[in-house]
N, C-alpha and C. Protein backbone atom coordinates (compact mmCIF):
# COMPACT_ATOMS: atom_id res chain seq x y z
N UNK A 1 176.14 89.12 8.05
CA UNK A 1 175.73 89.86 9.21
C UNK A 1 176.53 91.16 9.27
N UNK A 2 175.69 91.92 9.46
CA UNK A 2 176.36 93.50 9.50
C UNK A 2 177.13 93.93 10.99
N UNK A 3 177.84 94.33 11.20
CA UNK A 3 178.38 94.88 12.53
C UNK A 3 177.95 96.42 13.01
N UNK A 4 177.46 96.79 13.89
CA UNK A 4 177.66 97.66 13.85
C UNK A 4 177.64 98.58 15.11
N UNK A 5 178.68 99.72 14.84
CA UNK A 5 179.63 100.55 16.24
C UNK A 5 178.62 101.45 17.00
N UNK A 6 178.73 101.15 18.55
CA UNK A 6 177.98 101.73 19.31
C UNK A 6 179.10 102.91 20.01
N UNK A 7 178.76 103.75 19.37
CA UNK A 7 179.67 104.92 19.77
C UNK A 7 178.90 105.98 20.34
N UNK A 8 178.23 105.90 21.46
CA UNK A 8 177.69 106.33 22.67
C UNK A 8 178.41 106.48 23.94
N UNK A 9 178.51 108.20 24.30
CA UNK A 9 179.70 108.78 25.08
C UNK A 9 178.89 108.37 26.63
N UNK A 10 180.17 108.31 27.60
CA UNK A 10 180.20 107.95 28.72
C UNK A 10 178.78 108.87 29.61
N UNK A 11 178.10 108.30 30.30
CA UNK A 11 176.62 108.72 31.20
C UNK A 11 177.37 109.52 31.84
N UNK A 12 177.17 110.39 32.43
CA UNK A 12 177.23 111.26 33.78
C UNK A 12 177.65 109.85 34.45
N UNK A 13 177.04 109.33 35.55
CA UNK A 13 176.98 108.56 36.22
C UNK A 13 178.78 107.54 36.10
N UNK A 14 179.08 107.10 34.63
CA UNK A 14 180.23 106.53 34.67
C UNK A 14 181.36 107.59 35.02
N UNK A 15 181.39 108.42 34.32
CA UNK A 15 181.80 109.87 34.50
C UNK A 15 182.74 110.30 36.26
N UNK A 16 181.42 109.72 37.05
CA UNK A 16 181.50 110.28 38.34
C UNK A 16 182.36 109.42 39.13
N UNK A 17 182.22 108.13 38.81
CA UNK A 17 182.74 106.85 39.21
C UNK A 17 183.95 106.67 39.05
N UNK A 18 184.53 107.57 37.30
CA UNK A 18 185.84 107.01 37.73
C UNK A 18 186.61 108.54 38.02
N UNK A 19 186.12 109.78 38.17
CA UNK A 19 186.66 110.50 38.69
C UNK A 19 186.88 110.36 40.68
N UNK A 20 185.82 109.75 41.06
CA UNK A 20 185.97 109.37 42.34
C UNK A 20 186.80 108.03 42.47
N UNK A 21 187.38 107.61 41.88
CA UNK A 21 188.03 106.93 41.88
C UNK A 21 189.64 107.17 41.92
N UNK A 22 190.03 108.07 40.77
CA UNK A 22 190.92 108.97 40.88
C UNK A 22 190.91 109.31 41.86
N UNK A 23 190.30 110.29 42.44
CA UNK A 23 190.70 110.98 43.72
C UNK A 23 190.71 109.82 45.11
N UNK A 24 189.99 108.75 44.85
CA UNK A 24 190.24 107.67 46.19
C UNK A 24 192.31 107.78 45.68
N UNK A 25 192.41 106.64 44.71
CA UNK A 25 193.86 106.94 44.63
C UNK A 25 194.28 107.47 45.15
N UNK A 26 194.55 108.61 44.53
CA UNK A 26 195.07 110.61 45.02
C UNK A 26 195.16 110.62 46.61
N UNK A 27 194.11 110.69 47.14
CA UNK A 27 194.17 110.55 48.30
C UNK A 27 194.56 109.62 49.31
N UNK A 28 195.03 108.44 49.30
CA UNK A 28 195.53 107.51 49.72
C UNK A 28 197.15 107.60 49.32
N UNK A 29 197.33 108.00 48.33
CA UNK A 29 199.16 108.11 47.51
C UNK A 29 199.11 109.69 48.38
N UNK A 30 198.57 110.41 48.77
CA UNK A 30 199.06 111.87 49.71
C UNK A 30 199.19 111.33 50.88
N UNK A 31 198.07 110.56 51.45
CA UNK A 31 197.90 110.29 52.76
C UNK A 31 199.44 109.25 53.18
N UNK A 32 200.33 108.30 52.24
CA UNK A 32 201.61 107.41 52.49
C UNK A 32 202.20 108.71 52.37
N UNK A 33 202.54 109.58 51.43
CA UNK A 33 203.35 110.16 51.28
C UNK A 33 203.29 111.28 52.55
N UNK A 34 202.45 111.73 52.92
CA UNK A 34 202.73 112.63 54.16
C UNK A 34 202.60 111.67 55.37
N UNK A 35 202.71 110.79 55.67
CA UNK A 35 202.81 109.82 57.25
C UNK A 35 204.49 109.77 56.59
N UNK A 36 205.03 109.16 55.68
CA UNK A 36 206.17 108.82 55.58
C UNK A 36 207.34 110.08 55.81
N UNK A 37 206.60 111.50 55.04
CA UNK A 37 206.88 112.74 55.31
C UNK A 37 207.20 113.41 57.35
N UNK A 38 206.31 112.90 57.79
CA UNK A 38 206.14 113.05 58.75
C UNK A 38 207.07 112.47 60.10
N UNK A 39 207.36 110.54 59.43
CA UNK A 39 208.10 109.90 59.81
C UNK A 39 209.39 110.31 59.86
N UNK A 40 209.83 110.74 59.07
CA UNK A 40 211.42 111.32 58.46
C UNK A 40 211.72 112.46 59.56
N UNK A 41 210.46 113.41 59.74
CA UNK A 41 210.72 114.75 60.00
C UNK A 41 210.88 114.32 61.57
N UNK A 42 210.06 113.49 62.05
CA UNK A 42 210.20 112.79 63.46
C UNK A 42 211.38 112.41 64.26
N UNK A 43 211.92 111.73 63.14
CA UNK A 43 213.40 110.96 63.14
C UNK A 43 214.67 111.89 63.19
N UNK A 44 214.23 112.87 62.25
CA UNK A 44 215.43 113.59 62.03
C UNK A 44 215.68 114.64 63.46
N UNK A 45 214.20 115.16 64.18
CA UNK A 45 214.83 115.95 65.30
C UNK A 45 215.12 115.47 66.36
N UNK A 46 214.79 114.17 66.35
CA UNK A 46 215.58 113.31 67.57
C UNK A 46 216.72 113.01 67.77
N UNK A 47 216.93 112.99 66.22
CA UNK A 47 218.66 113.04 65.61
C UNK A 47 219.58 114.28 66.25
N UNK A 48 218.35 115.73 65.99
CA UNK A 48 219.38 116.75 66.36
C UNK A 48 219.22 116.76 67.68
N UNK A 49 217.89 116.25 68.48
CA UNK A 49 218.18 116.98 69.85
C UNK A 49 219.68 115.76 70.72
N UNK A 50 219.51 114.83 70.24
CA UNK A 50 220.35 113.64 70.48
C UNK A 50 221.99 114.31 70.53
N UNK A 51 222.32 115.30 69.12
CA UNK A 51 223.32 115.72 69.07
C UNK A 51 223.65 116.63 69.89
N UNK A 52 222.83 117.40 69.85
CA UNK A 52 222.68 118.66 70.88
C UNK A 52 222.96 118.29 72.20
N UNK A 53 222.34 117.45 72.69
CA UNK A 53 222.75 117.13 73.98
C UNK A 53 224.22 116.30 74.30
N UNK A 54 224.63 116.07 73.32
CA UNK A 54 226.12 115.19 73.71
C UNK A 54 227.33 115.99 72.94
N UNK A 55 226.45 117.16 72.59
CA UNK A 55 227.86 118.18 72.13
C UNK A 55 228.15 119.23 72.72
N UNK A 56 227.04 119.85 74.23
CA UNK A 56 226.73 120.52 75.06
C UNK A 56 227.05 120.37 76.26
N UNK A 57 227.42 120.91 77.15
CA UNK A 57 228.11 120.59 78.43
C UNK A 57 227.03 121.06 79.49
N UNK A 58 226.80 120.18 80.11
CA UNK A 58 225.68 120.52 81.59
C UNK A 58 226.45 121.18 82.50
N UNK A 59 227.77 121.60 82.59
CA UNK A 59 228.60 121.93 83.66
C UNK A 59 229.23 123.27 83.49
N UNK A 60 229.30 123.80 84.91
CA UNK A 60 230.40 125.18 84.62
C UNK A 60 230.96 125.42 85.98
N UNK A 61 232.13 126.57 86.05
CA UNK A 61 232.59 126.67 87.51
C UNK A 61 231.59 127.93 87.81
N UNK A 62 231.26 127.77 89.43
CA UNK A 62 231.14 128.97 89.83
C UNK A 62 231.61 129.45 90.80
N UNK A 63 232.14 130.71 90.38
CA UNK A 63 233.31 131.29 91.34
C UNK A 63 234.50 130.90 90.21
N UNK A 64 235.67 130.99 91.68
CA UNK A 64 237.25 130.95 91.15
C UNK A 64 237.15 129.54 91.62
N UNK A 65 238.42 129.26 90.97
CA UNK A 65 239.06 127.63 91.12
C UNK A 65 240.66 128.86 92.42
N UNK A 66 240.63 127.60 92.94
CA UNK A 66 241.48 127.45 94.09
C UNK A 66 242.83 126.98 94.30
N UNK A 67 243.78 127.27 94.36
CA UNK A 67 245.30 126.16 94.98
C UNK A 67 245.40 126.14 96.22
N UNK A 68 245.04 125.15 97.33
CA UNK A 68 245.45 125.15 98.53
C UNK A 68 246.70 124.42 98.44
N UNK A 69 248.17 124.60 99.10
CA UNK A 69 249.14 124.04 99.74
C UNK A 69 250.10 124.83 100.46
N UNK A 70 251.14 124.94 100.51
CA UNK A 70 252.24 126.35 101.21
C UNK A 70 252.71 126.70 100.17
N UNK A 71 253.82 127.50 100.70
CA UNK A 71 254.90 127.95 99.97
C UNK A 71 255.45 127.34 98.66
N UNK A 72 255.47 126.32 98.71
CA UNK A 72 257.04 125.62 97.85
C UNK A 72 255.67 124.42 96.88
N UNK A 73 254.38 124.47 97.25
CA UNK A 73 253.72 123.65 96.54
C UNK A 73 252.12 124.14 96.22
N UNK A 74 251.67 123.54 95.34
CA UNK A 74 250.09 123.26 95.66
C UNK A 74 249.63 122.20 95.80
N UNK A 75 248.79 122.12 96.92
CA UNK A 75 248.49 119.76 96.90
C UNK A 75 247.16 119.71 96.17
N UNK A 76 245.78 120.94 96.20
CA UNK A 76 244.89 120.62 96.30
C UNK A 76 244.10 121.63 95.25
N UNK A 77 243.70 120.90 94.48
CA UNK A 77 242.41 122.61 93.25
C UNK A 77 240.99 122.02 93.64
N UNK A 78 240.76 123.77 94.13
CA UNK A 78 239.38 123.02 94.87
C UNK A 78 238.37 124.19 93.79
N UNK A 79 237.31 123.79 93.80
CA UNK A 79 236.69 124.87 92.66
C UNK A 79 234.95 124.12 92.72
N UNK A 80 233.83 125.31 92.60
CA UNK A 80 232.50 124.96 92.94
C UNK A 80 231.93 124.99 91.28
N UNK A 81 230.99 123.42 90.93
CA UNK A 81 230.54 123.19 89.98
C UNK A 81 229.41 123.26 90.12
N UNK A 82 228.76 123.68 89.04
CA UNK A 82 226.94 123.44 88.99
C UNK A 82 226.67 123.53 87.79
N UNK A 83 225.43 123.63 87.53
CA UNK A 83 224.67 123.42 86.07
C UNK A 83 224.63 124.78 85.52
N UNK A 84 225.08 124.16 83.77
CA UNK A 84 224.96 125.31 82.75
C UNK A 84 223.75 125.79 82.83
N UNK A 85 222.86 127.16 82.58
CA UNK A 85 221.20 127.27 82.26
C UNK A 85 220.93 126.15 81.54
N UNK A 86 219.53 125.78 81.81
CA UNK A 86 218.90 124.52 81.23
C UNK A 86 219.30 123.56 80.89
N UNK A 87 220.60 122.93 81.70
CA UNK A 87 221.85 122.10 81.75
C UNK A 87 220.56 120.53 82.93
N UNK A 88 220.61 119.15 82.15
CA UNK A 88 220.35 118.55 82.84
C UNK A 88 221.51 118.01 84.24
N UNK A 89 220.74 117.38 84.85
CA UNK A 89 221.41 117.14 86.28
C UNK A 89 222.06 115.68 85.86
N UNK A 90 223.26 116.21 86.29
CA UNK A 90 224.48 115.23 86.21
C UNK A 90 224.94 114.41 87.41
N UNK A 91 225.13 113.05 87.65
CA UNK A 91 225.08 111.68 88.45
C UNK A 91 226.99 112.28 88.67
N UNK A 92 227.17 112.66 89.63
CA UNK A 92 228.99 112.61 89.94
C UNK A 92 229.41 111.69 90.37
N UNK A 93 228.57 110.37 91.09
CA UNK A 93 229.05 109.38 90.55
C UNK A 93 229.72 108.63 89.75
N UNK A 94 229.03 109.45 88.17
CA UNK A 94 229.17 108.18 87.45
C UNK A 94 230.52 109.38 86.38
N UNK A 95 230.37 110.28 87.11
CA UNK A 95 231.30 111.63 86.66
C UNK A 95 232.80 111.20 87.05
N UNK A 96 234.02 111.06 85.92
CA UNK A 96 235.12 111.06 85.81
C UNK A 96 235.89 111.74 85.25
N UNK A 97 237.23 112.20 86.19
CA UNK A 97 238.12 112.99 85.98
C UNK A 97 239.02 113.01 85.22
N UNK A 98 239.55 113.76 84.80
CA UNK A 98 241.63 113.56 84.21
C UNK A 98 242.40 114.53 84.18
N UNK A 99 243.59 113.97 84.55
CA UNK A 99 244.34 115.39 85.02
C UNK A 99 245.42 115.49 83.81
N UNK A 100 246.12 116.25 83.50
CA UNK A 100 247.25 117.03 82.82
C UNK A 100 247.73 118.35 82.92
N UNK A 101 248.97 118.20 82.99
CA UNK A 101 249.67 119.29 82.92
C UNK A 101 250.79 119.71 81.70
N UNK A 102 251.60 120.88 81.97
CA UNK A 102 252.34 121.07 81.09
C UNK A 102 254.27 120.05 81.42
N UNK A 103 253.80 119.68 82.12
CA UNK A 103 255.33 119.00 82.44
C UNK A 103 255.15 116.93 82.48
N UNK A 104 253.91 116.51 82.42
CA UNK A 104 253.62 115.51 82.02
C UNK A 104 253.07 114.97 81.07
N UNK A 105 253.45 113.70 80.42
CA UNK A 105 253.41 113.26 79.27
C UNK A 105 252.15 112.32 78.97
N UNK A 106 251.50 112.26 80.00
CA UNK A 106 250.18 111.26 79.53
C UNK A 106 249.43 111.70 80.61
N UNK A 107 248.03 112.20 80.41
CA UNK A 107 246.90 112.26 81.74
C UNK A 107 246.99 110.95 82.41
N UNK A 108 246.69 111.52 83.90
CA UNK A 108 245.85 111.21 84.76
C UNK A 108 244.68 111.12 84.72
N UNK A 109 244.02 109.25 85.20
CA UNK A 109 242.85 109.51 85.48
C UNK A 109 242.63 109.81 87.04
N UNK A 110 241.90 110.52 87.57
CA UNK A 110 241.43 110.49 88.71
C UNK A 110 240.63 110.31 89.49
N UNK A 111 240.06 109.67 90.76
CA UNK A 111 239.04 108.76 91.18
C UNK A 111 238.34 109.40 92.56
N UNK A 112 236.98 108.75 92.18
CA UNK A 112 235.95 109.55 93.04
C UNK A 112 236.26 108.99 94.38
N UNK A 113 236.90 109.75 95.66
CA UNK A 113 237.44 108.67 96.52
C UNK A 113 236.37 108.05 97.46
N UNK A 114 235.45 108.66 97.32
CA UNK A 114 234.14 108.40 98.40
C UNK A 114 232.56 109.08 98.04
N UNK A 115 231.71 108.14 97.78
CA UNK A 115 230.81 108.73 97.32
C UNK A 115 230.11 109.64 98.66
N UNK A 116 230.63 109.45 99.44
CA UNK A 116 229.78 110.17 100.89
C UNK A 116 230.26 111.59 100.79
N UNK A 117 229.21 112.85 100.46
CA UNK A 117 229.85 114.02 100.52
C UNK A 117 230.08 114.95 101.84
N UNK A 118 231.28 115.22 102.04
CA UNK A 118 231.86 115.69 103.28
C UNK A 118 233.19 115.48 102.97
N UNK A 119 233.79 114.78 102.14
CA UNK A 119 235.35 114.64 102.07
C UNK A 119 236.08 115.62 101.76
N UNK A 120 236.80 116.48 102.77
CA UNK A 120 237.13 117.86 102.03
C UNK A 120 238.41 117.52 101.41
N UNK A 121 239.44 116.62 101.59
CA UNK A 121 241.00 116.50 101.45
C UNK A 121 241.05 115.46 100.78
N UNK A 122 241.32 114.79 99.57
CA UNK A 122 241.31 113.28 99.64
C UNK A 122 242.80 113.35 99.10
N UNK A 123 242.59 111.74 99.08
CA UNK A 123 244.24 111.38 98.62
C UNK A 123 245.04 111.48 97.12
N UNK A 124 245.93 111.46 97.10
CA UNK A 124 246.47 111.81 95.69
C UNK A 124 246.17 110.91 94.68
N UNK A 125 245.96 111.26 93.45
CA UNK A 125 245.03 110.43 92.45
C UNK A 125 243.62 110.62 92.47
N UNK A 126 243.03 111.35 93.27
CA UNK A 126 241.98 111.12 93.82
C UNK A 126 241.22 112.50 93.35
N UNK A 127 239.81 112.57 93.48
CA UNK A 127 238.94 113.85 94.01
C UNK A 127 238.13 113.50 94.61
N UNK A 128 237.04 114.55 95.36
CA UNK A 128 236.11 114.29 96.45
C UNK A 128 235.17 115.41 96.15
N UNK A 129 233.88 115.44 96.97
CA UNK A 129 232.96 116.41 96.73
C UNK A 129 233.22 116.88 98.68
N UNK A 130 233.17 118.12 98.62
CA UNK A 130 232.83 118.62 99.90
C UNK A 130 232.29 118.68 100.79
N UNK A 131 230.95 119.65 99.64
CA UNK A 131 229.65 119.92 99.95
C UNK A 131 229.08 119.75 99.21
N UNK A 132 227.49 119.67 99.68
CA UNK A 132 226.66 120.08 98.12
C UNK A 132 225.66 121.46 98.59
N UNK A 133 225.48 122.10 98.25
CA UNK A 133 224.82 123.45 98.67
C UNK A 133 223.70 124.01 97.40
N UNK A 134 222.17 124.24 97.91
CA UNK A 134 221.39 124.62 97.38
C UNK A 134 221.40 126.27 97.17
N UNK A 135 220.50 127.27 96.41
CA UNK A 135 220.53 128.73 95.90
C UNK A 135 220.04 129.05 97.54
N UNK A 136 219.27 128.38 98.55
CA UNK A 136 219.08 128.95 98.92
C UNK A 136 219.44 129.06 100.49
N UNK A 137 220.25 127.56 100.59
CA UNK A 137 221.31 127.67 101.32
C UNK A 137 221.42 126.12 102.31
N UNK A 138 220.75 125.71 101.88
CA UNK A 138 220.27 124.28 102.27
C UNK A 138 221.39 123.28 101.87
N UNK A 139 221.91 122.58 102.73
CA UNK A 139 223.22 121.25 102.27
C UNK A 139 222.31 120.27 101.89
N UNK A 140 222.89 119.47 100.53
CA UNK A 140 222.12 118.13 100.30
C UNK A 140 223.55 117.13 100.55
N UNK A 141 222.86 115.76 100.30
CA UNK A 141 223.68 114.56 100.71
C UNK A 141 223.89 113.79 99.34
N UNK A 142 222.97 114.18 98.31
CA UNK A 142 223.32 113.34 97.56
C UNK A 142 223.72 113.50 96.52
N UNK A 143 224.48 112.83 95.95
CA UNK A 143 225.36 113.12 94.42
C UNK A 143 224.94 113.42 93.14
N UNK A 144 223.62 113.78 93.35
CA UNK A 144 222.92 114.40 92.00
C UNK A 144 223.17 115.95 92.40
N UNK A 145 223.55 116.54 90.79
CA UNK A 145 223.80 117.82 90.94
C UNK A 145 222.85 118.00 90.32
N UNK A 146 221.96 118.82 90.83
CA UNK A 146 220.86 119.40 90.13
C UNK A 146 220.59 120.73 89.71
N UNK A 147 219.43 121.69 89.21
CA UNK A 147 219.16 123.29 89.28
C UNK A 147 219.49 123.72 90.33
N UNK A 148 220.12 124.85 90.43
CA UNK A 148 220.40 125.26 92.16
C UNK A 148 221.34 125.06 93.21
N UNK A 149 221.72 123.72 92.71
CA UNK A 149 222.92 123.51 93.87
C UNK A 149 224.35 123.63 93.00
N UNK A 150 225.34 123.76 94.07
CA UNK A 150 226.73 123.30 93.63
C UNK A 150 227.45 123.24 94.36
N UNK A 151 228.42 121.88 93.48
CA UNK A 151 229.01 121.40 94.69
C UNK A 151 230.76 121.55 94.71
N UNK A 152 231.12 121.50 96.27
CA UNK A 152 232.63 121.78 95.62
C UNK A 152 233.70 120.60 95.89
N UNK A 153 234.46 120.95 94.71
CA UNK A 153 235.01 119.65 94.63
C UNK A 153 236.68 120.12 94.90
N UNK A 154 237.23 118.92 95.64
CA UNK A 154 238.60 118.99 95.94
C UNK A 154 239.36 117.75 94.78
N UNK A 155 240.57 118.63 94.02
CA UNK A 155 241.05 117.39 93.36
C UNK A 155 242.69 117.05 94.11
N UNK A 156 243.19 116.22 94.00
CA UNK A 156 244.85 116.02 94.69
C UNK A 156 245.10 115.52 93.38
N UNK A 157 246.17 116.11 92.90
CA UNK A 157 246.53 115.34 90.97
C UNK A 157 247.33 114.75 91.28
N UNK A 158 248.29 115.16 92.41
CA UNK A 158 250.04 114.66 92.33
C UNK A 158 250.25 114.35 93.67
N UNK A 159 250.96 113.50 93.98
CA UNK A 159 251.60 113.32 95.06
C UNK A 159 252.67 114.25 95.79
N UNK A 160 253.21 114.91 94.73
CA UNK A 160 254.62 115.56 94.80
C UNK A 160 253.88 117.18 94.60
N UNK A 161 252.28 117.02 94.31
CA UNK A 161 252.04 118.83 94.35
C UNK A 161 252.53 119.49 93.29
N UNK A 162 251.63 120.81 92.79
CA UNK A 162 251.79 121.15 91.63
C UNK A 162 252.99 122.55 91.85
N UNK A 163 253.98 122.42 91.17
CA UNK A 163 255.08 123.64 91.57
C UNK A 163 254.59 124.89 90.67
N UNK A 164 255.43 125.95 90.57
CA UNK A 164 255.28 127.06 90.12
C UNK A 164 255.01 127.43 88.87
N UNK A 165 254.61 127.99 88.22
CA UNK A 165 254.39 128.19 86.24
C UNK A 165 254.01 126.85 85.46
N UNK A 166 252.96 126.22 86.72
CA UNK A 166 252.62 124.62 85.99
C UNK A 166 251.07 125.40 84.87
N UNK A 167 251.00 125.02 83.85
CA UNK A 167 249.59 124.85 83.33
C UNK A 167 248.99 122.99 83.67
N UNK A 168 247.59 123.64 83.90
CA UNK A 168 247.48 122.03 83.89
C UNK A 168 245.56 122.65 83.72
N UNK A 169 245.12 120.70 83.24
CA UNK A 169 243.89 120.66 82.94
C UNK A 169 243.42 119.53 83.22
N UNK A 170 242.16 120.58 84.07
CA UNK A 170 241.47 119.46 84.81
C UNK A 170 239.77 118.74 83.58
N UNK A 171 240.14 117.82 83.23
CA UNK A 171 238.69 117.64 81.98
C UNK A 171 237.38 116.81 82.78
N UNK A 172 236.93 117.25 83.39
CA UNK A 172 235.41 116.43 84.04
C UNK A 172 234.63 116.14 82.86
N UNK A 173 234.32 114.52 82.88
CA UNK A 173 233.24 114.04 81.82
C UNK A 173 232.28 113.30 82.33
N UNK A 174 230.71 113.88 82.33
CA UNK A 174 229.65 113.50 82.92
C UNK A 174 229.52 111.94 81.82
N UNK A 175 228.48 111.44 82.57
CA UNK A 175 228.26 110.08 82.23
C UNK A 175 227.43 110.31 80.43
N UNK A 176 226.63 111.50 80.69
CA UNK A 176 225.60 112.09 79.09
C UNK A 176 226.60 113.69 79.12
N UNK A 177 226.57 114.21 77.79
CA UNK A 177 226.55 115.04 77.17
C UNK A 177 228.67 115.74 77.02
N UNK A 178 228.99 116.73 76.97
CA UNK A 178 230.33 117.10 76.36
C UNK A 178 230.91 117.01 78.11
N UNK A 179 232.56 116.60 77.56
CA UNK A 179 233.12 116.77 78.68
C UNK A 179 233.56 118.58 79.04
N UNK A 180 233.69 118.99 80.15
CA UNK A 180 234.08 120.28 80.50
C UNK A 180 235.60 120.19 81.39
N UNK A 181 236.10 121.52 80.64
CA UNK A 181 237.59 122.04 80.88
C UNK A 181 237.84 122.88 81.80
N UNK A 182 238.42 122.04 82.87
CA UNK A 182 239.31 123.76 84.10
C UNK A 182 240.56 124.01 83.45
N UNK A 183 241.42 124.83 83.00
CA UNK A 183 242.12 124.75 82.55
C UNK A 183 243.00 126.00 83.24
N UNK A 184 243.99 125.96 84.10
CA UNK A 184 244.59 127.26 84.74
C UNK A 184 245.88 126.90 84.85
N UNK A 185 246.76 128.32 85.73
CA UNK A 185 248.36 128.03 85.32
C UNK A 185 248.49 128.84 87.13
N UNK A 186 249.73 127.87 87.53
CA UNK A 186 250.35 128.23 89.26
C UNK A 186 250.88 129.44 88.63
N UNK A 187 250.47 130.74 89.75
CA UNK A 187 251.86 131.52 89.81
C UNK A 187 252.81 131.29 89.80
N UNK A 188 253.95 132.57 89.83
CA UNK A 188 255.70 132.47 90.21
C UNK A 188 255.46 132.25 91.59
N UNK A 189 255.03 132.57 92.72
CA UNK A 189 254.99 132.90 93.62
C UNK A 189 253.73 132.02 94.64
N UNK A 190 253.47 130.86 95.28
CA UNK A 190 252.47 130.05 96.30
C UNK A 190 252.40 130.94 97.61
N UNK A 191 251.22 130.50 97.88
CA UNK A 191 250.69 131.08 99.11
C UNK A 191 249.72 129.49 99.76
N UNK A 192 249.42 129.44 100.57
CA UNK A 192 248.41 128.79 101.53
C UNK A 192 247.14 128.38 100.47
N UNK A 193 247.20 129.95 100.34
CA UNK A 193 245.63 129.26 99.52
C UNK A 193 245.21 131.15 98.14
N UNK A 194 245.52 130.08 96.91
CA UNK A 194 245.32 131.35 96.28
C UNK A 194 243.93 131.33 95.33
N UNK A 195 244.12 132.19 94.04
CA UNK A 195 243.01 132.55 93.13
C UNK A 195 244.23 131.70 92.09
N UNK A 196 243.58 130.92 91.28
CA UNK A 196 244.32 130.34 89.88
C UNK A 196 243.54 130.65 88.81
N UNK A 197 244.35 131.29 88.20
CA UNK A 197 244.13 131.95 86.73
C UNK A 197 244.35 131.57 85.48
């Protein structure tokens, strides 16, 4: 019996079948590879806005920071906070203090003495909110600092009052994002109530 080779090239028709085939592939291996592409790119700016927001400070002073006490002391740094531009609104609640200076060896923490705002004086160890005051002139009651308002805060660091050529730093750290620095120094010279620089 003879054999013999059927060497007859591929129809159109097979032709088409497995080029559409190829491209089903093709298109399914683009279609994982850009969802997975996509996934990554998703992930990653949540990553940065995540950073962004906890390396950024929602807070700033406005105005001067304050020394109220007499002559021979300061008892009290009083100074008005509000939101950085496009700074979310910070819970002062959940907002904690710490104090240092240049003549002590370990911060102070310091404590919110009353969440009810109106406390203009509080006790030593302590801070308080004042007021809270809107842009347009309106008092609020409650401890969200939001766009627009700010509030002022009284701190007492020491019992014994801050004396003359003290540096000291006050570090407020909201519950989300970077903590923020008052950082000023007493004159040679107290008064009642000055500008600290």
């Amino acid at each position: 019996m003879k054999i013999e080779k059927n060497e007859e090239a591929f129809t159109g028709l097979e032709a088409a079948i497995v080029l559409i085939a190829f491209v089903v592939v093709a298109a399914v291996f683009s279609y994982v590879m850009l969802g997975a592409g996509f996934f990554t790119t998703q992930k990653s700016q949540e990553v940065i806005h995540a950073g962004v927001s906890q390396s950024s400070t929602n807070l700033e002073v406005k105005g001067e920071v304050y020394g109220i006490g007499n002559d021979t002391k300061i008892e009290y740094v009083r100074f008005a906070l509000g939101l950085a531009p496009g700074g979310n609104p910070v819970d002062m609640n959940k907002t904690s203090m710490v104090y240092s200076d240049s003549l002590s060896s370990a911060p102070t923490s310091l404590k919110l003495q009353t969440t009810t705002i109106g406390t203009s004086t509080p006790d030593s160890g302590n801070w308080s909110i004042s007021e809270c005051t809107t842009v347009s002139g309106y008092t609020s009651t409650n401890t969200l600092l939001e766009g627009g308002e700010q509030m002022t805060i009284y701190v007492h660091p020491l019992a014994s009052g801050l004396g003359t050529s003290v540096t000291f730093n006050v570090e407020i750290k909201p519950a989300a994002g970077a903590s923020f620095f008052i950082r000023r120094t007493t004159p040679d010279g107290l008064s009642s109530v000055q500008m600290l620089h």
